[in-house]
PDB file of N, CA and C in Angstrom:
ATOM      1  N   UNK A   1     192.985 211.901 229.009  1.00  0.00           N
ATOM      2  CA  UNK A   1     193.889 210.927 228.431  1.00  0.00           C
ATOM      3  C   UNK A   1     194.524 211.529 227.189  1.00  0.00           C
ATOM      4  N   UNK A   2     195.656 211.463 226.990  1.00  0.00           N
ATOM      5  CA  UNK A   2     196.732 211.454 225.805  1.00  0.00           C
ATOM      6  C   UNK A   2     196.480 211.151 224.501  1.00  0.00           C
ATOM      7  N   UNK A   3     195.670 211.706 223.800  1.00  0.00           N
ATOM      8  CA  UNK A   3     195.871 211.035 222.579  1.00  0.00           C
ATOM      9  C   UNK A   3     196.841 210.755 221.533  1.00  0.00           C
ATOM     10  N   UNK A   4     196.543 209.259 220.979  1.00  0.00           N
ATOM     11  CA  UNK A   4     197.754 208.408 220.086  1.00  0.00           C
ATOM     12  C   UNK A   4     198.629 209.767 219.245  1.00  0.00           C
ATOM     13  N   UNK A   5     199.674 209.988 218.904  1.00  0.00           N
ATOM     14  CA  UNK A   5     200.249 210.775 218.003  1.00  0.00           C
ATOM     15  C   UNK A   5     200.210 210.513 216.494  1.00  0.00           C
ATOM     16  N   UNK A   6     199.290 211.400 216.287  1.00  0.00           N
ATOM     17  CA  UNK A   6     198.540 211.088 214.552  1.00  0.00           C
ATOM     18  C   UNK A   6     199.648 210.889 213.603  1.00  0.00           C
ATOM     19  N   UNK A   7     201.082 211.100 213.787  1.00  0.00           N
ATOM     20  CA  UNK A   7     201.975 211.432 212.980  1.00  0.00           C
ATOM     21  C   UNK A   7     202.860 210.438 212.947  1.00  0.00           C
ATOM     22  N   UNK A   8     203.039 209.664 214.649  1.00  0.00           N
ATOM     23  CA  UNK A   8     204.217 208.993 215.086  1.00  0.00           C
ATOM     24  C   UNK A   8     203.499 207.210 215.454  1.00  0.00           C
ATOM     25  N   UNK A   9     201.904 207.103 215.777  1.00  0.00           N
ATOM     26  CA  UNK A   9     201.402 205.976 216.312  1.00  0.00           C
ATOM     27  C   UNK A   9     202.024 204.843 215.847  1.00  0.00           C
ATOM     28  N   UNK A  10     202.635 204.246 216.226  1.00  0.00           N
ATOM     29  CA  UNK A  10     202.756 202.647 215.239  1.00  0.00           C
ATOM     30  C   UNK A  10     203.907 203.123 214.784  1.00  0.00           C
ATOM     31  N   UNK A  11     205.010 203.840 214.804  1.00  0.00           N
ATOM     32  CA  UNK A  11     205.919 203.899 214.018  1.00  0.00           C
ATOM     33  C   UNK A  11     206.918 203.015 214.731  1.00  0.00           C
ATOM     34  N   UNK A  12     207.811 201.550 214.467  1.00  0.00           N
ATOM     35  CA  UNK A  12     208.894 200.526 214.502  1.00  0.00           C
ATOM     36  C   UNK A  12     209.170 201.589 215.764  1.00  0.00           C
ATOM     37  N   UNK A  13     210.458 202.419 215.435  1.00  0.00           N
ATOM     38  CA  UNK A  13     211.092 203.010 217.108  1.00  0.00           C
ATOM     39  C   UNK A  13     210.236 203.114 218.465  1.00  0.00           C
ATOM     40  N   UNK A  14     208.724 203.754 218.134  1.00  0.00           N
ATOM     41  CA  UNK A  14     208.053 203.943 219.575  1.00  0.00           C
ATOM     42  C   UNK A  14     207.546 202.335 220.013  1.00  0.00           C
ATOM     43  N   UNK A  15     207.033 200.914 218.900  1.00  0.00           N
ATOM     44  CA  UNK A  15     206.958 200.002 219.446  1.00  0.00           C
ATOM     45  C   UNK A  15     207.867 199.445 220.245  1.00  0.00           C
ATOM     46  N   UNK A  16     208.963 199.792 219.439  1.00  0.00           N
ATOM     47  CA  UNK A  16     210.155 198.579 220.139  1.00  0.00           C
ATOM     48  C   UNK A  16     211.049 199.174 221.138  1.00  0.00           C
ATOM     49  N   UNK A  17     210.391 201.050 221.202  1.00  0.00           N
ATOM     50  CA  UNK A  17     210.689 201.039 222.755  1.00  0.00           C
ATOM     51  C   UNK A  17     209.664 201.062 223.708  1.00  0.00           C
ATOM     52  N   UNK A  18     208.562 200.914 223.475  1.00  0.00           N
ATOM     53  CA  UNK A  18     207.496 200.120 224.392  1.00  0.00           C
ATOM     54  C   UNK A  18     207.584 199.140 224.735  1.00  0.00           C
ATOM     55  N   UNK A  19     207.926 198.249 223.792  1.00  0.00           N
ATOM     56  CA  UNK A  19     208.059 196.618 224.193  1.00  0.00           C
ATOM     57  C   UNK A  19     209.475 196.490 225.246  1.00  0.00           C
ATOM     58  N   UNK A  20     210.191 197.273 224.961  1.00  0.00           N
ATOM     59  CA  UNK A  20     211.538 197.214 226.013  1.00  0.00           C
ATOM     60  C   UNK A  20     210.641 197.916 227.583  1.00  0.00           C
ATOM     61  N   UNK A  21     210.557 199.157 227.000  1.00  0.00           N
ATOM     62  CA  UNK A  21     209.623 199.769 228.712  1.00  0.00           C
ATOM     63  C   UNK A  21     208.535 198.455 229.205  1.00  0.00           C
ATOM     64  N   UNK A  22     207.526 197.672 228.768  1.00  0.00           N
ATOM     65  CA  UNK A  22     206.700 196.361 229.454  1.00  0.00           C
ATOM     66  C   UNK A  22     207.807 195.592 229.817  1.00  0.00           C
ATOM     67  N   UNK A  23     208.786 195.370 229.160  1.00  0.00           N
ATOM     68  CA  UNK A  23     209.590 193.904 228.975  1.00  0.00           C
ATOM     69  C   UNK A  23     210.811 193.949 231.005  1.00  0.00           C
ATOM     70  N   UNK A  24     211.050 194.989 230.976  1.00  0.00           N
ATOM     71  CA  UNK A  24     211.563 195.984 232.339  1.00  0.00           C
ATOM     72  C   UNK A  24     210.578 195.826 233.396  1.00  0.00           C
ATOM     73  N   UNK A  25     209.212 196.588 232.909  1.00  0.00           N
ATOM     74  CA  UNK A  25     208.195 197.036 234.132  1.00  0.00           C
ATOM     75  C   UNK A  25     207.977 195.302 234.798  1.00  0.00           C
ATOM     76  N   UNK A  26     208.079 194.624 233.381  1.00  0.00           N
ATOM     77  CA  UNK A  26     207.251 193.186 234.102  1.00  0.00           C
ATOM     78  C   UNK A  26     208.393 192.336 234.758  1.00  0.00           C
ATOM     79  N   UNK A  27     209.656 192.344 233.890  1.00  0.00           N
ATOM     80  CA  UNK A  27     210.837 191.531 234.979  1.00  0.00           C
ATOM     81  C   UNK A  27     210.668 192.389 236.567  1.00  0.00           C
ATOM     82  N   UNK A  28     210.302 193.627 236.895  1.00  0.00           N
ATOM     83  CA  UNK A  28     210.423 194.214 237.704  1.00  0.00           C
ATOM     84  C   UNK A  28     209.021 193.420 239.167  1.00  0.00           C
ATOM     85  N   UNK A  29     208.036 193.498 238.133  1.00  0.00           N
ATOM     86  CA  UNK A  29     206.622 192.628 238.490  1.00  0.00           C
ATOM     87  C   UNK A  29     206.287 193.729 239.256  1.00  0.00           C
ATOM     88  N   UNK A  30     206.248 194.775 238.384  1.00  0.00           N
ATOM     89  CA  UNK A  30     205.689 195.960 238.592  1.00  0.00           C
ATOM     90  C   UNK A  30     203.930 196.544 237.938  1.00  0.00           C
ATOM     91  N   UNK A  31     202.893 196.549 237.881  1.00  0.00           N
ATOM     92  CA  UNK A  31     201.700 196.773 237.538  1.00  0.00           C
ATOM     93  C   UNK A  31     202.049 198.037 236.732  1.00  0.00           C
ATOM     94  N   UNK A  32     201.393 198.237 235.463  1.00  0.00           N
ATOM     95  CA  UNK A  32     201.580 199.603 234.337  1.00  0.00           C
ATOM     96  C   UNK A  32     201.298 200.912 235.417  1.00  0.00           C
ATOM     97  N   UNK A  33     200.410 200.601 236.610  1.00  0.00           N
ATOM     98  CA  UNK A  33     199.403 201.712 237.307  1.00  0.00           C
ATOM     99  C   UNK A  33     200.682 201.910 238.309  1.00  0.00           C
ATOM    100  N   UNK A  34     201.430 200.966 238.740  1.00  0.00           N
ATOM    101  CA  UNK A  34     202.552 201.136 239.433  1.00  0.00           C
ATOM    102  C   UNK A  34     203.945 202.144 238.798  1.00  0.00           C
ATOM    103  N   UNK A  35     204.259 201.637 237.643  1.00  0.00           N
ATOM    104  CA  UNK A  35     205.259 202.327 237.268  1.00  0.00           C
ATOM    105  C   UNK A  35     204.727 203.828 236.732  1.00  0.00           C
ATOM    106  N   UNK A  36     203.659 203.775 236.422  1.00  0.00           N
ATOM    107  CA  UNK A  36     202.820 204.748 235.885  1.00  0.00           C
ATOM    108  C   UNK A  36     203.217 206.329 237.749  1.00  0.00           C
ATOM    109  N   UNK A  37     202.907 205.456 238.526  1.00  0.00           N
ATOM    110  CA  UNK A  37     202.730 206.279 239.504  1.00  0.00           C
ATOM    111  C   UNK A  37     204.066 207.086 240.230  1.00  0.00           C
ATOM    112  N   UNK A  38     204.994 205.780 239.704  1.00  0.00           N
ATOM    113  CA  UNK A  38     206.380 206.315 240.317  1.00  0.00           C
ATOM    114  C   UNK A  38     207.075 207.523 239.692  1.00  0.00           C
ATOM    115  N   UNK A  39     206.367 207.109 238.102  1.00  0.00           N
ATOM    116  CA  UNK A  39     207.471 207.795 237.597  1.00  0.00           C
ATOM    117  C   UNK A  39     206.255 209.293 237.014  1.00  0.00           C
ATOM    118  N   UNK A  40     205.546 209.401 237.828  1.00  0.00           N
ATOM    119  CA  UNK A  40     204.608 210.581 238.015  1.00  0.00           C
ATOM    120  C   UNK A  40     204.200 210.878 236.480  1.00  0.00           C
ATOM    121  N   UNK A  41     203.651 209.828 235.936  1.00  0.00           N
ATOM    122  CA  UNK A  41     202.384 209.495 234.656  1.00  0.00           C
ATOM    123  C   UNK A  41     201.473 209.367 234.935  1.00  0.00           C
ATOM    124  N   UNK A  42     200.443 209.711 234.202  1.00  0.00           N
ATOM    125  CA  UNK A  42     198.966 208.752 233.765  1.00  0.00           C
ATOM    126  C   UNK A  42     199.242 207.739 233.510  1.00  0.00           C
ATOM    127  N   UNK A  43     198.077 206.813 234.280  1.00  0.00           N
ATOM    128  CA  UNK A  43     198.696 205.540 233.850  1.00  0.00           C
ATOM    129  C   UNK A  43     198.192 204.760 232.547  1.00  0.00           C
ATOM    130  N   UNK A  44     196.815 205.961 231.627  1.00  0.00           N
ATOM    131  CA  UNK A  44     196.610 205.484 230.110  1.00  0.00           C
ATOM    132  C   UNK A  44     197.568 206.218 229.722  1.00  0.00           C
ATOM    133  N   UNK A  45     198.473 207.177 229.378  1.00  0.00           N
ATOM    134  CA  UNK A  45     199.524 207.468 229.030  1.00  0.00           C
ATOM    135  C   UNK A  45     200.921 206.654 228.874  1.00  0.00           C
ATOM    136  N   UNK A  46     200.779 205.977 230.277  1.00  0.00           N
ATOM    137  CA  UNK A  46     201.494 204.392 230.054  1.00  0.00           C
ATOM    138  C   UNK A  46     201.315 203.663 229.487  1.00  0.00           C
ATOM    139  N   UNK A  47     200.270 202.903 228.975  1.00  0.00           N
ATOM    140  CA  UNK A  47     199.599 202.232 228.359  1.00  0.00           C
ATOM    141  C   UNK A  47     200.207 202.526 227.143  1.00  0.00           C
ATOM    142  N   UNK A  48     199.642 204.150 226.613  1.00  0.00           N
ATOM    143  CA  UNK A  48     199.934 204.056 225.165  1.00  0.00           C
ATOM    144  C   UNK A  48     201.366 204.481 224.887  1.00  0.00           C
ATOM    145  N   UNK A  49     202.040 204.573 225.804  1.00  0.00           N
ATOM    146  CA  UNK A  49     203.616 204.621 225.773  1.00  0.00           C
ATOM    147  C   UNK A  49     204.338 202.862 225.326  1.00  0.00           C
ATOM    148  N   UNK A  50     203.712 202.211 226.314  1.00  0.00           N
ATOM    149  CA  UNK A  50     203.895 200.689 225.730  1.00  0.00           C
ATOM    150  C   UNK A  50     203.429 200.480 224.526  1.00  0.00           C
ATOM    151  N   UNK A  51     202.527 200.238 224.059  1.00  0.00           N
ATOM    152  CA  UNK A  51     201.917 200.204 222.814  1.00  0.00           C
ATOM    153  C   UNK A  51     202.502 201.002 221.561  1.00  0.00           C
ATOM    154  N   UNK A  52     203.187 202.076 221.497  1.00  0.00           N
ATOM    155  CA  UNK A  52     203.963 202.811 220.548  1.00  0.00           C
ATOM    156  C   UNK A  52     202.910 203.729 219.971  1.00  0.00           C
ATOM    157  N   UNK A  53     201.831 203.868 220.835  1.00  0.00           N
ATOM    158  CA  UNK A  53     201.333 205.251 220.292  1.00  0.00           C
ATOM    159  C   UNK A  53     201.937 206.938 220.612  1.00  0.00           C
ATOM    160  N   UNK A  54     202.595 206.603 221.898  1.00  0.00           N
ATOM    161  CA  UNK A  54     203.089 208.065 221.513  1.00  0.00           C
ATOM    162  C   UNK A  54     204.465 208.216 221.512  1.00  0.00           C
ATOM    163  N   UNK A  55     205.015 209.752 220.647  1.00  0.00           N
ATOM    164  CA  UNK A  55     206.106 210.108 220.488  1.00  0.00           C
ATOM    165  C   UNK A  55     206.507 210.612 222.314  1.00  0.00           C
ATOM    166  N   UNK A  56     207.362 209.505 222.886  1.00  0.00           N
ATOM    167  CA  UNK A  56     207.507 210.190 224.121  1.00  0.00           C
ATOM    168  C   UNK A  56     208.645 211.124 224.385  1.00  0.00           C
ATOM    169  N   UNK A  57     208.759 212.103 225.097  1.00  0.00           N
ATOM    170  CA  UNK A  57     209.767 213.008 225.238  1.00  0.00           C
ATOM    171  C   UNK A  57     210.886 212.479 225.512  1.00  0.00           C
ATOM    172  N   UNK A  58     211.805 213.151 225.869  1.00  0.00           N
ATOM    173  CA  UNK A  58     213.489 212.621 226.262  1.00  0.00           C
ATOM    174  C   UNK A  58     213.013 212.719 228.406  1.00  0.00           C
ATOM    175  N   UNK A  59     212.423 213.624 228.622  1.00  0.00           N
ATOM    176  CA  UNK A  59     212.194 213.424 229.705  1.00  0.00           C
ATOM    177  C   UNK A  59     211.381 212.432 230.219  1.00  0.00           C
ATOM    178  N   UNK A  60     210.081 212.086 229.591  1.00  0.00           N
ATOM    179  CA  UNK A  60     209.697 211.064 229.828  1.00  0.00           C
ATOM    180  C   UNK A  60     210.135 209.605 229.945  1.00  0.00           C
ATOM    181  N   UNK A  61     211.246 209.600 229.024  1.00  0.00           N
ATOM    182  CA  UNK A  61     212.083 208.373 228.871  1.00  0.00           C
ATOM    183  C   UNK A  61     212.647 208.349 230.723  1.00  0.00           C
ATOM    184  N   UNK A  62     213.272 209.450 230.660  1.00  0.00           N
ATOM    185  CA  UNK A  62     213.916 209.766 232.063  1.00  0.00           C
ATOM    186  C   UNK A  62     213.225 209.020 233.449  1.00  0.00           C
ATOM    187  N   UNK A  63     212.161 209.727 233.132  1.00  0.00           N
ATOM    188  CA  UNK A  63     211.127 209.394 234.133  1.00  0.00           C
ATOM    189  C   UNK A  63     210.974 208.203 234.213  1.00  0.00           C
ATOM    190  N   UNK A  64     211.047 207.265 233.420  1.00  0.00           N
ATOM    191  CA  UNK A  64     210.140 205.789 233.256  1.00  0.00           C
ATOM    192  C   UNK A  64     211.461 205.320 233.714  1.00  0.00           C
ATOM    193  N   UNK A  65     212.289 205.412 233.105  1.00  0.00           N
ATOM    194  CA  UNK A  65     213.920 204.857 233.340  1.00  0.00           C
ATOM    195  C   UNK A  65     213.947 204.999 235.067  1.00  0.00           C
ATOM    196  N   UNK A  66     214.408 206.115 235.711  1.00  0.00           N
ATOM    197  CA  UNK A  66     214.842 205.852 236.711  1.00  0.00           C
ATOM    198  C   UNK A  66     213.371 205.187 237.720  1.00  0.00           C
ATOM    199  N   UNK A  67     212.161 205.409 237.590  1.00  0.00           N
ATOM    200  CA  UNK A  67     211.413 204.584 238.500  1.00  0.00           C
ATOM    201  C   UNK A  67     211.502 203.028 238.031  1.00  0.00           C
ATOM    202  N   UNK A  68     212.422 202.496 236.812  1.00  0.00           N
ATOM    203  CA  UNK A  68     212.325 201.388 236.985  1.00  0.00           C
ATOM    204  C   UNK A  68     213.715 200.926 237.360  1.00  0.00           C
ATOM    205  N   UNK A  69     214.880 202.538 237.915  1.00  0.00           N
ATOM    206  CA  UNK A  69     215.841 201.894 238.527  1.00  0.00           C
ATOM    207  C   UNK A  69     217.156 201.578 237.354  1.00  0.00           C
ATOM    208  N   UNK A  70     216.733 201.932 236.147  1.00  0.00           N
ATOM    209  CA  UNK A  70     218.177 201.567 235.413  1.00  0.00           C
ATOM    210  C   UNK A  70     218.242 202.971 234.737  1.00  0.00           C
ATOM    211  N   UNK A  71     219.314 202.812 233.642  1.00  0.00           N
ATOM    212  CA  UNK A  71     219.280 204.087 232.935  1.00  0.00           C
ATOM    213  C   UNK A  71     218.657 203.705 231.741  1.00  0.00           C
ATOM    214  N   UNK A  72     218.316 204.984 231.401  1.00  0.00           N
ATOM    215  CA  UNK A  72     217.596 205.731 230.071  1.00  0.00           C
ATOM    216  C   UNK A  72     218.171 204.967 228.574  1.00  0.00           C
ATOM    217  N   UNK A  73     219.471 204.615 228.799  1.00  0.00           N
ATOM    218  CA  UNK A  73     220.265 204.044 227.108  1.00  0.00           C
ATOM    219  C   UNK A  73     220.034 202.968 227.558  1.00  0.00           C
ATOM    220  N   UNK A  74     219.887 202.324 228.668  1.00  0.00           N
ATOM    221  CA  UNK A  74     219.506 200.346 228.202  1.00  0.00           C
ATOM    222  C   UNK A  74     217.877 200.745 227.917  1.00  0.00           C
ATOM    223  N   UNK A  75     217.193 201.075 227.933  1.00  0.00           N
ATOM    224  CA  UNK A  75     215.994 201.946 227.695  1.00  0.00           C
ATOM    225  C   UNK A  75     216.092 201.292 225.899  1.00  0.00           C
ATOM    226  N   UNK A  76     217.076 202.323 225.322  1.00  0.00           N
ATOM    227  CA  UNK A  76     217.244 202.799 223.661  1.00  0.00           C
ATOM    228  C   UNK A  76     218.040 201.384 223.573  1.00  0.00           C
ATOM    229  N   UNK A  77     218.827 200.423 224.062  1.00  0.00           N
ATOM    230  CA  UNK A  77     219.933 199.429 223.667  1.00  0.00           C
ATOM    231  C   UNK A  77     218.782 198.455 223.776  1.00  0.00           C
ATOM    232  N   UNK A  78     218.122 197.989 224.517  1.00  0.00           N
ATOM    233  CA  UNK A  78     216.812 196.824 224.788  1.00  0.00           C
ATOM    234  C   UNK A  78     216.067 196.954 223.592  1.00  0.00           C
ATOM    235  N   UNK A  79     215.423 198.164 222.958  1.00  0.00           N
ATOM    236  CA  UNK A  79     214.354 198.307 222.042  1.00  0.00           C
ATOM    237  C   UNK A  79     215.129 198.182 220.339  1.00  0.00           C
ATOM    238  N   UNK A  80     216.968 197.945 220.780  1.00  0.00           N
ATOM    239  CA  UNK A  80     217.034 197.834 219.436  1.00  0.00           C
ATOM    240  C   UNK A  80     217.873 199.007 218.883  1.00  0.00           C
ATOM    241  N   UNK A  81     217.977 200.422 219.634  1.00  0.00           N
ATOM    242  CA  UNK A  81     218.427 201.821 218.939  1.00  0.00           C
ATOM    243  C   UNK A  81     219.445 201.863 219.748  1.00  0.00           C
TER     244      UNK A  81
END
């Protein structure tokens, strides 16, 4: 498992684009272990991707984005950035 990013955990941007990535997965009524799988994650890596523990990559964004079917900037426009 992934551990939290000692530098970035809890920082406003990674919550409130977690809360946009759950807010998607669940209109979708998709399970974390589900989107986790599509978009070829761990699915505690998901977890702490929702939660705003980690600094996630630009690819990872990618990844989560298209297995939930939209793009990557309503991704960044939902969470606020």
């Amino acid at each position: 498992m992934a551990k939290p990013s000692p530098k970035h955990a809890g920082d406003q941007v990674l919550v409130d684009l977690g809360l946009a990535i759950r807010k998607a997965r669940l209109a979708m009524k998709l399970s974390q272990e589900a989107l986790a799988v599509d978009a070829g994650l761990d699915r505690s890596y998901m977890g702490g991707i929702e939660r705003g523990e980690h600094n996630v990559t630009a690819i990872n964004i990618l990844k989560i984005a298209t297995a939930l079917g939209i793009k990557p900037s309503k991704l960044l426009l939902d969470s606020g950035y």
